[in-house]
PDB file of N, CA and C in Angstrom:
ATOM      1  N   UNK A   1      13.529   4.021   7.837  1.00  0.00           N
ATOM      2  CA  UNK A   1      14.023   3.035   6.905  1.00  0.00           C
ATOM      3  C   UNK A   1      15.508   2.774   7.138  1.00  0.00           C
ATOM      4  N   UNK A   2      16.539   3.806   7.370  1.00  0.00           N
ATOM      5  CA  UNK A   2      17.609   3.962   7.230  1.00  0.00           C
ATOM      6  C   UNK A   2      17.973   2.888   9.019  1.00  0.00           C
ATOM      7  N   UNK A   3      17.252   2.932   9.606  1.00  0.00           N
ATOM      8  CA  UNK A   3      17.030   2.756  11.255  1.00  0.00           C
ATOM      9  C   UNK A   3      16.933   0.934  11.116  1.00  0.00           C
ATOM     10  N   UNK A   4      16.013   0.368   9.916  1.00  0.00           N
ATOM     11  CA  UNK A   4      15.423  -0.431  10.055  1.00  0.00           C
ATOM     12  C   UNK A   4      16.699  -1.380   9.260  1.00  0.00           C
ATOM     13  N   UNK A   5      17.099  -0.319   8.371  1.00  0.00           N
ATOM     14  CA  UNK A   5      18.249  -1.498   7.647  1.00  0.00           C
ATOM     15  C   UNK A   5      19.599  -1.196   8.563  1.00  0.00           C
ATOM     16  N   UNK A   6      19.892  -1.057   9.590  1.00  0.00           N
ATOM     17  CA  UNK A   6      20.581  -1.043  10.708  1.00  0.00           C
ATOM     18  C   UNK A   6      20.531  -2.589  10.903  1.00  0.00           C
ATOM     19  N   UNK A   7      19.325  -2.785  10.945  1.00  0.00           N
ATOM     20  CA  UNK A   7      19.190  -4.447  11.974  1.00  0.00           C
ATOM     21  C   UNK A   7      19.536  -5.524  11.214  1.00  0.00           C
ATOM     22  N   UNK A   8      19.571  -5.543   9.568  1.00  0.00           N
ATOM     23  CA  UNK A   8      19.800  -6.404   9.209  1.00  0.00           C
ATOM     24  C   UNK A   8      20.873  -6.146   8.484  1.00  0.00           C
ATOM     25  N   UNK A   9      22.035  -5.712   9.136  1.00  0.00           N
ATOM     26  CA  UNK A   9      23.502  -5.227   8.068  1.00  0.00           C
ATOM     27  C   UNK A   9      24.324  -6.560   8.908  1.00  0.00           C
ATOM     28  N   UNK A  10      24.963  -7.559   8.076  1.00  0.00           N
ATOM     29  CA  UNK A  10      25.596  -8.332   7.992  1.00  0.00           C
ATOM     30  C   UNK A  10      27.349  -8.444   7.674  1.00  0.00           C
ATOM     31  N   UNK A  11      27.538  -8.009   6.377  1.00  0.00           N
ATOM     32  CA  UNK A  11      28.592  -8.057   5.410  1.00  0.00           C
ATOM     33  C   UNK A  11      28.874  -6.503   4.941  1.00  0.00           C
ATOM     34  N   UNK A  12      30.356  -6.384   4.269  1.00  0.00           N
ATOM     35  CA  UNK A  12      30.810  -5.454   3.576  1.00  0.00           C
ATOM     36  C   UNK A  12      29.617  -4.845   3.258  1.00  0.00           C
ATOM     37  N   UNK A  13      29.591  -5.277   2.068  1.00  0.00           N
ATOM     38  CA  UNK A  13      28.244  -4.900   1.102  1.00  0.00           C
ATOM     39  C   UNK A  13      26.852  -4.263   1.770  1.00  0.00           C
ATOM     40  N   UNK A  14      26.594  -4.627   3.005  1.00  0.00           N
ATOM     41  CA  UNK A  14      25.498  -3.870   3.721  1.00  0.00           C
ATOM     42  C   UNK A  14      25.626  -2.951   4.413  1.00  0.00           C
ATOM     43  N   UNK A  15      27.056  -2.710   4.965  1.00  0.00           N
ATOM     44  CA  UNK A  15      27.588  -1.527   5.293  1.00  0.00           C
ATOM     45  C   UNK A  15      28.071  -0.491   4.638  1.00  0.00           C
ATOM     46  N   UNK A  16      28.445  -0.842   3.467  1.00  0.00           N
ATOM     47  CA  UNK A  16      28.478   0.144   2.356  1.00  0.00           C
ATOM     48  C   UNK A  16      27.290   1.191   1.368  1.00  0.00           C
ATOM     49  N   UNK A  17      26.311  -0.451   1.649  1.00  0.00           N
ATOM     50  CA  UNK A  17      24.631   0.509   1.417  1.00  0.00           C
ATOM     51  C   UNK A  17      24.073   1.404   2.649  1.00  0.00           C
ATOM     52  N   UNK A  18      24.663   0.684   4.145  1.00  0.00           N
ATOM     53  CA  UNK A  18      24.158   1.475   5.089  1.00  0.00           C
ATOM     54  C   UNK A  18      24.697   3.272   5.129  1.00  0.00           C
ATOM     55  N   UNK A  19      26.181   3.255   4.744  1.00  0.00           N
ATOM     56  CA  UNK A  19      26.860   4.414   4.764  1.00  0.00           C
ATOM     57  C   UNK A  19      26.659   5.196   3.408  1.00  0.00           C
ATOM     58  N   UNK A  20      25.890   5.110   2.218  1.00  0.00           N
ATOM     59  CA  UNK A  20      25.587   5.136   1.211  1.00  0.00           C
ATOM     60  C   UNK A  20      24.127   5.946   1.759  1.00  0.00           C
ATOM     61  N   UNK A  21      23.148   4.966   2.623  1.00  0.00           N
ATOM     62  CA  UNK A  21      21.685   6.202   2.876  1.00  0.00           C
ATOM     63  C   UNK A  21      22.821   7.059   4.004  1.00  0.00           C
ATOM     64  N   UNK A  22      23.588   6.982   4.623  1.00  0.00           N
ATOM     65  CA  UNK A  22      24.113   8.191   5.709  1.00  0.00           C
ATOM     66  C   UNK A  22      24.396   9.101   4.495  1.00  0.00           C
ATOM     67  N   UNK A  23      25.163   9.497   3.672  1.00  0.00           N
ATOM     68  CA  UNK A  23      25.319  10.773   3.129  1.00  0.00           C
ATOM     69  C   UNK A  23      24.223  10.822   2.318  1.00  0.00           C
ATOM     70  N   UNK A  24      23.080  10.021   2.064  1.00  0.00           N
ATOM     71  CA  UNK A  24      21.777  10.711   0.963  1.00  0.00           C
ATOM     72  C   UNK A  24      21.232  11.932   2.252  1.00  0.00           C
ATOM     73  N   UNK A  25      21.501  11.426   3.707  1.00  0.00           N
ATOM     74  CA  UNK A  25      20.519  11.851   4.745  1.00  0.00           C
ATOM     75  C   UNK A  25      21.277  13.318   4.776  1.00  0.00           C
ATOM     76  N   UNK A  26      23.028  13.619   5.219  1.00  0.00           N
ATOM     77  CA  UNK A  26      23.189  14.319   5.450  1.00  0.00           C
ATOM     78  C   UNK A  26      23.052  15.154   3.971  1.00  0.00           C
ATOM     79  N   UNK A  27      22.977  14.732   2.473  1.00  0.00           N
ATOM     80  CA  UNK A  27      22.535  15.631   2.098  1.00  0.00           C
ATOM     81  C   UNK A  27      21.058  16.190   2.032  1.00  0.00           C
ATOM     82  N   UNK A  28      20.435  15.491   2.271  1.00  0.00           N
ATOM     83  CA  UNK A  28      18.832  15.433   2.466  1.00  0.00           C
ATOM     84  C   UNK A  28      18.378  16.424   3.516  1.00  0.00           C
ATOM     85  N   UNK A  29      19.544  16.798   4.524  1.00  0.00           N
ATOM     86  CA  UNK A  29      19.078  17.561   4.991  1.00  0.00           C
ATOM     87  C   UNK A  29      19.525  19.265   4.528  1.00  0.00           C
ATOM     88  N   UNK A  30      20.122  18.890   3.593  1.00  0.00           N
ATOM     89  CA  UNK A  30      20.335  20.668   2.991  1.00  0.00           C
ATOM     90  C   UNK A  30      18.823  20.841   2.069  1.00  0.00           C
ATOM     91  N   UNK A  31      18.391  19.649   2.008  1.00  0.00           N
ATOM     92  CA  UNK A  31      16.833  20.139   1.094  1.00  0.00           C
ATOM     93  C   UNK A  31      15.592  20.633   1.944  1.00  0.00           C
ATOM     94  N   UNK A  32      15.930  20.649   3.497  1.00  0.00           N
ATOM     95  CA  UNK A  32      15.092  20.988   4.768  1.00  0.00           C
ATOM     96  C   UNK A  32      15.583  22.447   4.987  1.00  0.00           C
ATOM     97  N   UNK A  33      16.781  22.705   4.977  1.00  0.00           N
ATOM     98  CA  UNK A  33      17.419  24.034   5.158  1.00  0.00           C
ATOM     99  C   UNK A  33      18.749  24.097   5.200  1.00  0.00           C
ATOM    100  N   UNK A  34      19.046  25.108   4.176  1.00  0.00           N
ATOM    101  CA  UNK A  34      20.101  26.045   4.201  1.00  0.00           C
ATOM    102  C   UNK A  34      20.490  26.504   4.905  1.00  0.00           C
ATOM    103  N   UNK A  35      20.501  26.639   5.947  1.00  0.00           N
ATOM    104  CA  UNK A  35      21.082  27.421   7.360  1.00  0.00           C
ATOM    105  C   UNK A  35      22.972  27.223   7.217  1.00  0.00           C
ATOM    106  N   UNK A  36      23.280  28.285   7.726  1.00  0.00           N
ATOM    107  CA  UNK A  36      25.088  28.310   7.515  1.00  0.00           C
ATOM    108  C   UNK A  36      25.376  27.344   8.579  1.00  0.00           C
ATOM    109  N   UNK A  37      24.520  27.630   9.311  1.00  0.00           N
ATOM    110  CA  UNK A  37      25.684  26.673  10.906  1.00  0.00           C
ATOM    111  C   UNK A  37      25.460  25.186  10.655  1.00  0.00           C
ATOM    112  N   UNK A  38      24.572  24.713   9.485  1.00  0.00           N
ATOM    113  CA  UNK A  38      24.593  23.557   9.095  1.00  0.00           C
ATOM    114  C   UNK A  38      25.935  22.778   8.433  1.00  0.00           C
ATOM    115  N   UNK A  39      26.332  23.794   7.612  1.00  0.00           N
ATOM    116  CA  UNK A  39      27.234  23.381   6.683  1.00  0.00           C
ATOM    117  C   UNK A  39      28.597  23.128   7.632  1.00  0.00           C
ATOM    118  N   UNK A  40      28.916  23.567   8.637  1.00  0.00           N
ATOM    119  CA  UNK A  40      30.203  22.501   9.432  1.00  0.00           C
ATOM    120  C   UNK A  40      29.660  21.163  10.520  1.00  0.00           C
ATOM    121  N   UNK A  41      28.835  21.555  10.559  1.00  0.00           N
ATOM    122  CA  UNK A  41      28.064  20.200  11.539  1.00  0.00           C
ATOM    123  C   UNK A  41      28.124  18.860  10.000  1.00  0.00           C
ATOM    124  N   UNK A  42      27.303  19.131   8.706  1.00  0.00           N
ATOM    125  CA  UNK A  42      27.382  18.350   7.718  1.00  0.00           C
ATOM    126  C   UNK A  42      28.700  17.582   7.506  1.00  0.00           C
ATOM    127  N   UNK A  43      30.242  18.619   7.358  1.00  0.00           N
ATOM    128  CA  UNK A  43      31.229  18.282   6.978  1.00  0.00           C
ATOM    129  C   UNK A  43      32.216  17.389   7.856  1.00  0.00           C
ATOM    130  N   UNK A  44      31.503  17.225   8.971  1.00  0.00           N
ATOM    131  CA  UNK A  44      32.200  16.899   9.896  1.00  0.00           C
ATOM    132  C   UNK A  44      31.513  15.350   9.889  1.00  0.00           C
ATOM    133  N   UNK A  45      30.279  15.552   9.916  1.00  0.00           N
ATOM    134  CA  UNK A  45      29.440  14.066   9.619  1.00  0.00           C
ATOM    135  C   UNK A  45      29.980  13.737   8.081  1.00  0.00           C
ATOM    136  N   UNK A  46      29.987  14.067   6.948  1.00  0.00           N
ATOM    137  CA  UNK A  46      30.714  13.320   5.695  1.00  0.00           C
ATOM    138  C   UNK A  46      32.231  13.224   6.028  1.00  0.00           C
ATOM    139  N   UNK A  47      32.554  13.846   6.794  1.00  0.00           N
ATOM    140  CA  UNK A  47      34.468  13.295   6.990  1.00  0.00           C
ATOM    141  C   UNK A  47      34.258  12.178   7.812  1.00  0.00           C
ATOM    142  N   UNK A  48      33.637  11.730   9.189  1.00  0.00           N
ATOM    143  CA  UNK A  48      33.339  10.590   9.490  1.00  0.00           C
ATOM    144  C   UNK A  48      32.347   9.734   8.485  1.00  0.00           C
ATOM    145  N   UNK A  49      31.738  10.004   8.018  1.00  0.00           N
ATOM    146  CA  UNK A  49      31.309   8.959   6.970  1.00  0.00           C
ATOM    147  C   UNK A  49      31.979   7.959   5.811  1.00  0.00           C
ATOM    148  N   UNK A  50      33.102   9.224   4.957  1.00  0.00           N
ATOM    149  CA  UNK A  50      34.313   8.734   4.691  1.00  0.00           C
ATOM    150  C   UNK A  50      34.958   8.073   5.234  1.00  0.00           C
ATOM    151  N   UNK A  51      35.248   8.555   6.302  1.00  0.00           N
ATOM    152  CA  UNK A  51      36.534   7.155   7.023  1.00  0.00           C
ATOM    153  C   UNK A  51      35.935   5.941   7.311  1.00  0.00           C
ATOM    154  N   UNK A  52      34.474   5.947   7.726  1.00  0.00           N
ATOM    155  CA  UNK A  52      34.394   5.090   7.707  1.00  0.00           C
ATOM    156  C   UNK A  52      33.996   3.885   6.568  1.00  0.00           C
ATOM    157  N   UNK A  53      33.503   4.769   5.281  1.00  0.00           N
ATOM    158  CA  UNK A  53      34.064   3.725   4.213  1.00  0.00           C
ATOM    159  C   UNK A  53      35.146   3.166   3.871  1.00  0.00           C
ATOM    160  N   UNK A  54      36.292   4.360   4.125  1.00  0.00           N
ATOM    161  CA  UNK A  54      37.558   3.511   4.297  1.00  0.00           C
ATOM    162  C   UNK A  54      38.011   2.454   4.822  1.00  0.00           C
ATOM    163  N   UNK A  55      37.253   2.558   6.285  1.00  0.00           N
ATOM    164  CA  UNK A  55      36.915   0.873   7.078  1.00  0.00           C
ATOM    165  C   UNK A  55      37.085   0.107   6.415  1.00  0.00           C
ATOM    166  N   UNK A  56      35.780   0.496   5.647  1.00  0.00           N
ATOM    167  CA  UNK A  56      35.059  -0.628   5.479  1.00  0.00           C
ATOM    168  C   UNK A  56      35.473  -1.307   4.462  1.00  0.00           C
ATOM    169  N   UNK A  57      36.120  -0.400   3.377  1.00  0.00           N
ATOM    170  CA  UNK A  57      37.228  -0.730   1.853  1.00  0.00           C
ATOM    171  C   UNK A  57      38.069  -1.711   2.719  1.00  0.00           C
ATOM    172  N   UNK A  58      38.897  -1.503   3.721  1.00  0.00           N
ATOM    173  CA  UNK A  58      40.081  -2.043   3.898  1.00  0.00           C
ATOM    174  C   UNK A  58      40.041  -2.826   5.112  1.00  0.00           C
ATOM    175  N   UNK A  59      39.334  -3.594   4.820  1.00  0.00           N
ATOM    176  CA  UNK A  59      38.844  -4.362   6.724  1.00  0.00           C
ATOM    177  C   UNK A  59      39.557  -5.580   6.086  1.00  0.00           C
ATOM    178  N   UNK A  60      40.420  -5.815   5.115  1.00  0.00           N
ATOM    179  CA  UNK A  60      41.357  -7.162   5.017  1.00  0.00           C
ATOM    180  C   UNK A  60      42.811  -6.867   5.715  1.00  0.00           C
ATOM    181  N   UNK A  61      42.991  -5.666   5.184  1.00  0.00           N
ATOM    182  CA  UNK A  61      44.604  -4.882   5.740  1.00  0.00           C
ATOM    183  C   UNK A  61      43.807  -3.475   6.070  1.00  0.00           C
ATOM    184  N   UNK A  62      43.389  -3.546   7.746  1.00  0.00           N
ATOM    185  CA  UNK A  62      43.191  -2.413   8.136  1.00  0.00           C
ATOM    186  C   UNK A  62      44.248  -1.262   8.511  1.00  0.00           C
ATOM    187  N   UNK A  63      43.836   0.040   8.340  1.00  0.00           N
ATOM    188  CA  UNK A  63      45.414   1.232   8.653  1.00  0.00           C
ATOM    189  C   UNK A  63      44.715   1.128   9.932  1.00  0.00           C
ATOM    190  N   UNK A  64      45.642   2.611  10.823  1.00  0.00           N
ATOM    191  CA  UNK A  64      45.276   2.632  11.622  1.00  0.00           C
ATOM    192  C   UNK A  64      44.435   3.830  12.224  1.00  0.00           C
ATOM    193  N   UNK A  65      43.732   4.094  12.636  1.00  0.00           N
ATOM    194  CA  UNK A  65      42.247   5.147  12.895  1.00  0.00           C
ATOM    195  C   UNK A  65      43.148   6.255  12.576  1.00  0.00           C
ATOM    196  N   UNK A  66      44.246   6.948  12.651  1.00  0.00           N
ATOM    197  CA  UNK A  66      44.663   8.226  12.340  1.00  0.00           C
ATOM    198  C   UNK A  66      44.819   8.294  10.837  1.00  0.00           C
ATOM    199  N   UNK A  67      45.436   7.274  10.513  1.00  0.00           N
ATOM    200  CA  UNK A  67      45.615   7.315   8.847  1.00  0.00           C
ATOM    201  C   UNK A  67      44.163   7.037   8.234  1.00  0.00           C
ATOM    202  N   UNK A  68      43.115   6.595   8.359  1.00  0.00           N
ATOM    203  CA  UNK A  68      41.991   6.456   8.201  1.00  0.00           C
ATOM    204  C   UNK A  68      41.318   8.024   7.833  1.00  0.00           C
ATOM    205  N   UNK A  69      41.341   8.418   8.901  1.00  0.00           N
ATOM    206  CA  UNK A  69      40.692  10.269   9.573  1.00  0.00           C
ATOM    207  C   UNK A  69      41.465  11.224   8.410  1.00  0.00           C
ATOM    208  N   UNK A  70      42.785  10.549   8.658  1.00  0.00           N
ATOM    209  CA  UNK A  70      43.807  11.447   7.737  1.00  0.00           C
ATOM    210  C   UNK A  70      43.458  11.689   6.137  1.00  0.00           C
ATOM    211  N   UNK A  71      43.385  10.195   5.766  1.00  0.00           N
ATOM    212  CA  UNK A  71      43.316  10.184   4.226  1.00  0.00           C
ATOM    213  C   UNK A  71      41.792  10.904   4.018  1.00  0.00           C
ATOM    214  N   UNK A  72      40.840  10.491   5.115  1.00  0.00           N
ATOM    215  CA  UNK A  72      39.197  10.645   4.405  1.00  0.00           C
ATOM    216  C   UNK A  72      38.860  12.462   4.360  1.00  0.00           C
ATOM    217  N   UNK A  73      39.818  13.278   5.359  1.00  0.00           N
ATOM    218  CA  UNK A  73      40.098  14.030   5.410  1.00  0.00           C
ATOM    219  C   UNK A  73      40.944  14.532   4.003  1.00  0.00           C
ATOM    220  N   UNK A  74      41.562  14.282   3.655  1.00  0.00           N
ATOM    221  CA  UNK A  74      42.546  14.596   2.453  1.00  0.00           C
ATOM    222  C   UNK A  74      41.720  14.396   1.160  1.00  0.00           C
ATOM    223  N   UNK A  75      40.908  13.189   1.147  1.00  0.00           N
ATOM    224  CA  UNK A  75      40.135  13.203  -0.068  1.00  0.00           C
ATOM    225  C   UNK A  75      39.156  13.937  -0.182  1.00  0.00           C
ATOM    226  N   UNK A  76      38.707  14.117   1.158  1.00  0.00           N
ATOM    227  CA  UNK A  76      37.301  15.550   0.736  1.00  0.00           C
ATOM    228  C   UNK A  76      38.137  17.007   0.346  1.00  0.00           C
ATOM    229  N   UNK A  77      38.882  17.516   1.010  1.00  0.00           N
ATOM    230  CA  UNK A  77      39.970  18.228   0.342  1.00  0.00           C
ATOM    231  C   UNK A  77      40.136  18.240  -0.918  1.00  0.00           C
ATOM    232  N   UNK A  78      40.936  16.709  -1.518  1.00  0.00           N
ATOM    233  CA  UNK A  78      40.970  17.022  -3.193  1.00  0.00           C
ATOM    234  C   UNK A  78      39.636  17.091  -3.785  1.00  0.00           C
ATOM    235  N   UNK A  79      38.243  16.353  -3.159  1.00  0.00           N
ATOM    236  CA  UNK A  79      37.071  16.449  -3.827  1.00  0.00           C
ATOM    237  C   UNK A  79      36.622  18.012  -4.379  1.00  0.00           C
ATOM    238  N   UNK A  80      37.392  19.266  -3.294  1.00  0.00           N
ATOM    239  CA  UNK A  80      36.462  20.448  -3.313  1.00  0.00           C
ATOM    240  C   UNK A  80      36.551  21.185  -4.842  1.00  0.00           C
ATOM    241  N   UNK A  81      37.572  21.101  -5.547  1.00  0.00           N
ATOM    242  CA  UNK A  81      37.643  21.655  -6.431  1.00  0.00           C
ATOM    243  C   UNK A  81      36.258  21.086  -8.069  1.00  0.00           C
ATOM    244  N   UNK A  82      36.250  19.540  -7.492  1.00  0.00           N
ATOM    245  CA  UNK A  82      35.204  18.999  -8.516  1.00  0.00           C
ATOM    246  C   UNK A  82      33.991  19.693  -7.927  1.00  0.00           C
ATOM    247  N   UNK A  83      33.809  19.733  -6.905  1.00  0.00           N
ATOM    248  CA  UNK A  83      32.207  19.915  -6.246  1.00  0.00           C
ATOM    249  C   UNK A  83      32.165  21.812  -6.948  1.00  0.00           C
ATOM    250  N   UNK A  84      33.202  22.687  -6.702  1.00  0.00           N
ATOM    251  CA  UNK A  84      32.764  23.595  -6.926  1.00  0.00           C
ATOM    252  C   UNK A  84      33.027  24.045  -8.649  1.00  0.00           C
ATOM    253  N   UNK A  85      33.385  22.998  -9.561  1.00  0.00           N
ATOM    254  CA  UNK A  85      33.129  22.948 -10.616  1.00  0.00           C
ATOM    255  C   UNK A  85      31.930  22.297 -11.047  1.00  0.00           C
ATOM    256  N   UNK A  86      31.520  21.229 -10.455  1.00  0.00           N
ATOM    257  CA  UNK A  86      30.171  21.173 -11.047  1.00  0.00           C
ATOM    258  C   UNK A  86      28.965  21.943 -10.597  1.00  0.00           C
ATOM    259  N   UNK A  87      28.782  22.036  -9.105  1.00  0.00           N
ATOM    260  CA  UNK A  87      27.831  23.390  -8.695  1.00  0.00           C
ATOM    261  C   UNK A  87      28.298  24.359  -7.876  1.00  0.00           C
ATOM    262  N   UNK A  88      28.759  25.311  -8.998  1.00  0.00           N
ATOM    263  CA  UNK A  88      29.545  26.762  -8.731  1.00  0.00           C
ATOM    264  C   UNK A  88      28.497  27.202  -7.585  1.00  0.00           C
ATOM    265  N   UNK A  89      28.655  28.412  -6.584  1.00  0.00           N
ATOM    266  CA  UNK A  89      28.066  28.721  -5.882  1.00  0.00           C
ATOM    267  C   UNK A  89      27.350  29.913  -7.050  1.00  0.00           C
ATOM    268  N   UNK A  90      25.852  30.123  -6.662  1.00  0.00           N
ATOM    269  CA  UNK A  90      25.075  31.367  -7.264  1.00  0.00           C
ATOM    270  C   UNK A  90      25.081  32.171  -6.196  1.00  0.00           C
ATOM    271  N   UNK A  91      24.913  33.205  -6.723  1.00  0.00           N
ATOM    272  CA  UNK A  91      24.116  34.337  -5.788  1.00  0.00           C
ATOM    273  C   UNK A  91      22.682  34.431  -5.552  1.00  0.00           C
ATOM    274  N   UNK A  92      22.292  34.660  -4.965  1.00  0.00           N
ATOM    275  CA  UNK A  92      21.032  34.553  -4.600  1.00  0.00           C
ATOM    276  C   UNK A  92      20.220  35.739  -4.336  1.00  0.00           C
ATOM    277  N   UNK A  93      19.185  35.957  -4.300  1.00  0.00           N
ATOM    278  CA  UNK A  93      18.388  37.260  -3.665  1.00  0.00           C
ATOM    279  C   UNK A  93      17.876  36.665  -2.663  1.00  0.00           C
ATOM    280  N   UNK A  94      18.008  37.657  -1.588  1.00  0.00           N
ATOM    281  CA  UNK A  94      16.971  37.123  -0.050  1.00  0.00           C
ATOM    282  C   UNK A  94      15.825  36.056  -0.108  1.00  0.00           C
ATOM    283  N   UNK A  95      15.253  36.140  -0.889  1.00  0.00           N
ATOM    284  CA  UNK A  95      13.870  34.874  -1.069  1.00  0.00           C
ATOM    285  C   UNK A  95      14.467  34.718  -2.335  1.00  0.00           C
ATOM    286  N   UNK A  96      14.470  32.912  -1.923  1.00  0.00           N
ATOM    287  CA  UNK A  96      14.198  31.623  -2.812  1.00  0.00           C
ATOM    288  C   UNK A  96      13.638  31.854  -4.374  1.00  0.00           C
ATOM    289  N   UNK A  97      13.816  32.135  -5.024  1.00  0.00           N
ATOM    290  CA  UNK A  97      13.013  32.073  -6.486  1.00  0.00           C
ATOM    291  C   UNK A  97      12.574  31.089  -7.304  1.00  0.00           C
ATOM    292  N   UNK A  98      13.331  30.237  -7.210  1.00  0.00           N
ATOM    293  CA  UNK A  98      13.548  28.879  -7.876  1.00  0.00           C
ATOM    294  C   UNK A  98      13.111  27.800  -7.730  1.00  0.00           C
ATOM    295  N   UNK A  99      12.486  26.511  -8.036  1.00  0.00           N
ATOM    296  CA  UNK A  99      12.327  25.594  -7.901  1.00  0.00           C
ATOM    297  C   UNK A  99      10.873  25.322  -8.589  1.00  0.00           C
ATOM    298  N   UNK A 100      10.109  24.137  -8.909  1.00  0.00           N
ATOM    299  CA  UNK A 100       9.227  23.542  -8.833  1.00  0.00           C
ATOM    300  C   UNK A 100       7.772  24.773  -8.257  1.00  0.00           C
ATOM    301  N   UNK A 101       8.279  25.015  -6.580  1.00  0.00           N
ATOM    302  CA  UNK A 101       6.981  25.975  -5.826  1.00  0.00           C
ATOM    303  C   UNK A 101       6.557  27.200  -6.480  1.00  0.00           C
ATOM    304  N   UNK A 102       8.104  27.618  -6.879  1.00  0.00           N
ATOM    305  CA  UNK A 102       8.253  29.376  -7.708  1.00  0.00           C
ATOM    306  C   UNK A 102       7.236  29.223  -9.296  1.00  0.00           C
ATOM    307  N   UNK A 103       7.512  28.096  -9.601  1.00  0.00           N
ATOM    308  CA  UNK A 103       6.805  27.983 -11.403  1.00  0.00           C
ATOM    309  C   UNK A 103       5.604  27.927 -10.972  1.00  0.00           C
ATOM    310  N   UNK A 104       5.034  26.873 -10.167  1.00  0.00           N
ATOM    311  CA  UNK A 104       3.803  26.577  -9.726  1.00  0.00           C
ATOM    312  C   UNK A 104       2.893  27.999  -9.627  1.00  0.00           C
ATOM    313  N   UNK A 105       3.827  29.166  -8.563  1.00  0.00           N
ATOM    314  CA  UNK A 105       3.099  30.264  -8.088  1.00  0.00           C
ATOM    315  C   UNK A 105       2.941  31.545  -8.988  1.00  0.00           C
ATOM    316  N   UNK A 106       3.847  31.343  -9.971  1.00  0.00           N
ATOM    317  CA  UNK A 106       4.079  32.499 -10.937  1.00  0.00           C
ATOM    318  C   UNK A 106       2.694  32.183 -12.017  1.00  0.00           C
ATOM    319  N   UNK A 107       2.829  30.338 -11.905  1.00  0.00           N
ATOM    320  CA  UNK A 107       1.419  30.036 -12.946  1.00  0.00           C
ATOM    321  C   UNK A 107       0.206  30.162 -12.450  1.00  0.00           C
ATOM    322  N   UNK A 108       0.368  30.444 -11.248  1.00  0.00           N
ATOM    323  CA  UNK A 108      -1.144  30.316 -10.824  1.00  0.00           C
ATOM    324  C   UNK A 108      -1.473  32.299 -10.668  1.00  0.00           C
ATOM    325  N   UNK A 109      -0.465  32.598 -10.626  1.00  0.00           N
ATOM    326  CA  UNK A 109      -0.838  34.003 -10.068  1.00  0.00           C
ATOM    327  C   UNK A 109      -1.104  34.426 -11.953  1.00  0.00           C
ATOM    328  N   UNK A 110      -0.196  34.564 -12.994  1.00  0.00           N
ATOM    329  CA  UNK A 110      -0.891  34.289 -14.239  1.00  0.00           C
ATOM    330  C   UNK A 110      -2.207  34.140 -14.862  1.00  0.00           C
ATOM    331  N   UNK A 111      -2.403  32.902 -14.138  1.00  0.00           N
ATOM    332  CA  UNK A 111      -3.905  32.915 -14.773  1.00  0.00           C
ATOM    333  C   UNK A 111      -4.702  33.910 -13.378  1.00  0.00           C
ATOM    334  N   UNK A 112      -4.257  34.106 -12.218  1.00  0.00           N
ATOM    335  CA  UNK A 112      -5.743  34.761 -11.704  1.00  0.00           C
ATOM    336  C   UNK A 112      -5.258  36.257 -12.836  1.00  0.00           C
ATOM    337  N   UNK A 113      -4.095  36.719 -12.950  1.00  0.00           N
ATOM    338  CA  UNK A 113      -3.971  37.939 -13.701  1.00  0.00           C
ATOM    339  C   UNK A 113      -4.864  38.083 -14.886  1.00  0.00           C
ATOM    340  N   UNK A 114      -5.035  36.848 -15.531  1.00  0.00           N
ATOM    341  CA  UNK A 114      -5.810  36.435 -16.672  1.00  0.00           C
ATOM    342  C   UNK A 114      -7.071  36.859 -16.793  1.00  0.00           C
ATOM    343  N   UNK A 115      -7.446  35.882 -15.614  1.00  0.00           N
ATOM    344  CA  UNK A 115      -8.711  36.102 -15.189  1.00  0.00           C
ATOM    345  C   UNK A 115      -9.690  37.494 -14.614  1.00  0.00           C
ATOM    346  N   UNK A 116      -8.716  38.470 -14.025  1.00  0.00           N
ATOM    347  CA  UNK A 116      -8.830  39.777 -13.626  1.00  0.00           C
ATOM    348  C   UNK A 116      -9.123  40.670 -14.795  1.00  0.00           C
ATOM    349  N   UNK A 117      -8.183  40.425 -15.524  1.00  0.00           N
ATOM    350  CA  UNK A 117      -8.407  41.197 -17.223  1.00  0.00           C
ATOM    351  C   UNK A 117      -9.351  40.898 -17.530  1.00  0.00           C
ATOM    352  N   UNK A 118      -9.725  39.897 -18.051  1.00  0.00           N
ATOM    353  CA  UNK A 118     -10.979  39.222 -18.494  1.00  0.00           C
ATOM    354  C   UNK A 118     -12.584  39.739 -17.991  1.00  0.00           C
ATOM    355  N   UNK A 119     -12.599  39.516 -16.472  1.00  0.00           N
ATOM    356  CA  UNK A 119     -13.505  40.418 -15.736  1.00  0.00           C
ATOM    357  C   UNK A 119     -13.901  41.819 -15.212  1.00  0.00           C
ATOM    358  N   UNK A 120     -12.855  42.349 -15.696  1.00  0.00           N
ATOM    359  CA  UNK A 120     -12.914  43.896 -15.257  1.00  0.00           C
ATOM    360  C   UNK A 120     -12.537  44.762 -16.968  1.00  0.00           C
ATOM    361  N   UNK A 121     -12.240  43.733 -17.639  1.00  0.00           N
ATOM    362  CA  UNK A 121     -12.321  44.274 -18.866  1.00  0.00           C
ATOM    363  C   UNK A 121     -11.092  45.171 -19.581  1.00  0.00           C
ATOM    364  N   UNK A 122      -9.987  44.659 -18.686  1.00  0.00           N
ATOM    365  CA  UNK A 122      -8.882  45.644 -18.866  1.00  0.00           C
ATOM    366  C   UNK A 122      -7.788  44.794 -19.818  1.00  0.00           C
TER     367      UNK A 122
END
């Protein structure tokens, strides 16, 4: 999809939706995996992503590619303190606990528990 609205980006405005699915993707891919060596490959793709909204903000009075890199660089910087106020890092235990799969499996293992009592009479 992201491939397909490539072909028909015209104006500001379509490049701003185009660079808009680029960071849903690079976050989209922390929902595939967590892996550490992800997280500087990511930051490096949202610092070019940034600048290049900056482009794209200022394509009437363009700066010039260093001040571009510079600032988009500087604003993810001031961003870090919001990001790690709204999702503090947790700790974790080795396996995943959480989500949607974890409720699903705790309910299903529940009722076979249910069901075990029930049949064996315990």
């Amino acid at each position: 999809m992201a491939a397909l609205k490539m072909l028909e980006t015209r104006g500001p405005r379509d490049q701003l939706l185009l660079l808009l699915i680029a960071y849903f993707l690079v976050l989209a891919a922390f929902l595939y995996g967590q892996q550490l060596w992800l997280l500087p490959i990511a930051a490096a793709v949202m610092w070019l992503i940034t600048a290049a909204v900056l482009r794209v903000a200022h394509a009437n009075a363009p700066l010039q590619p260093g001040a571009i890199v510079r600032l988009s660089g500087k604003m993810l910087v001031q961003a870090l303190p919001i990001m790690l106020l709204l999702c503090p890092p947790v700790p974790t235990r080795a396996r995943a606990v959480l989500g949607a799969a974890h409720a699903h499996a705790c309910h299903h293992r529940a009722r076979r528990q249910d069901g075990a009592r029930r049949y064996y009479g315990a």
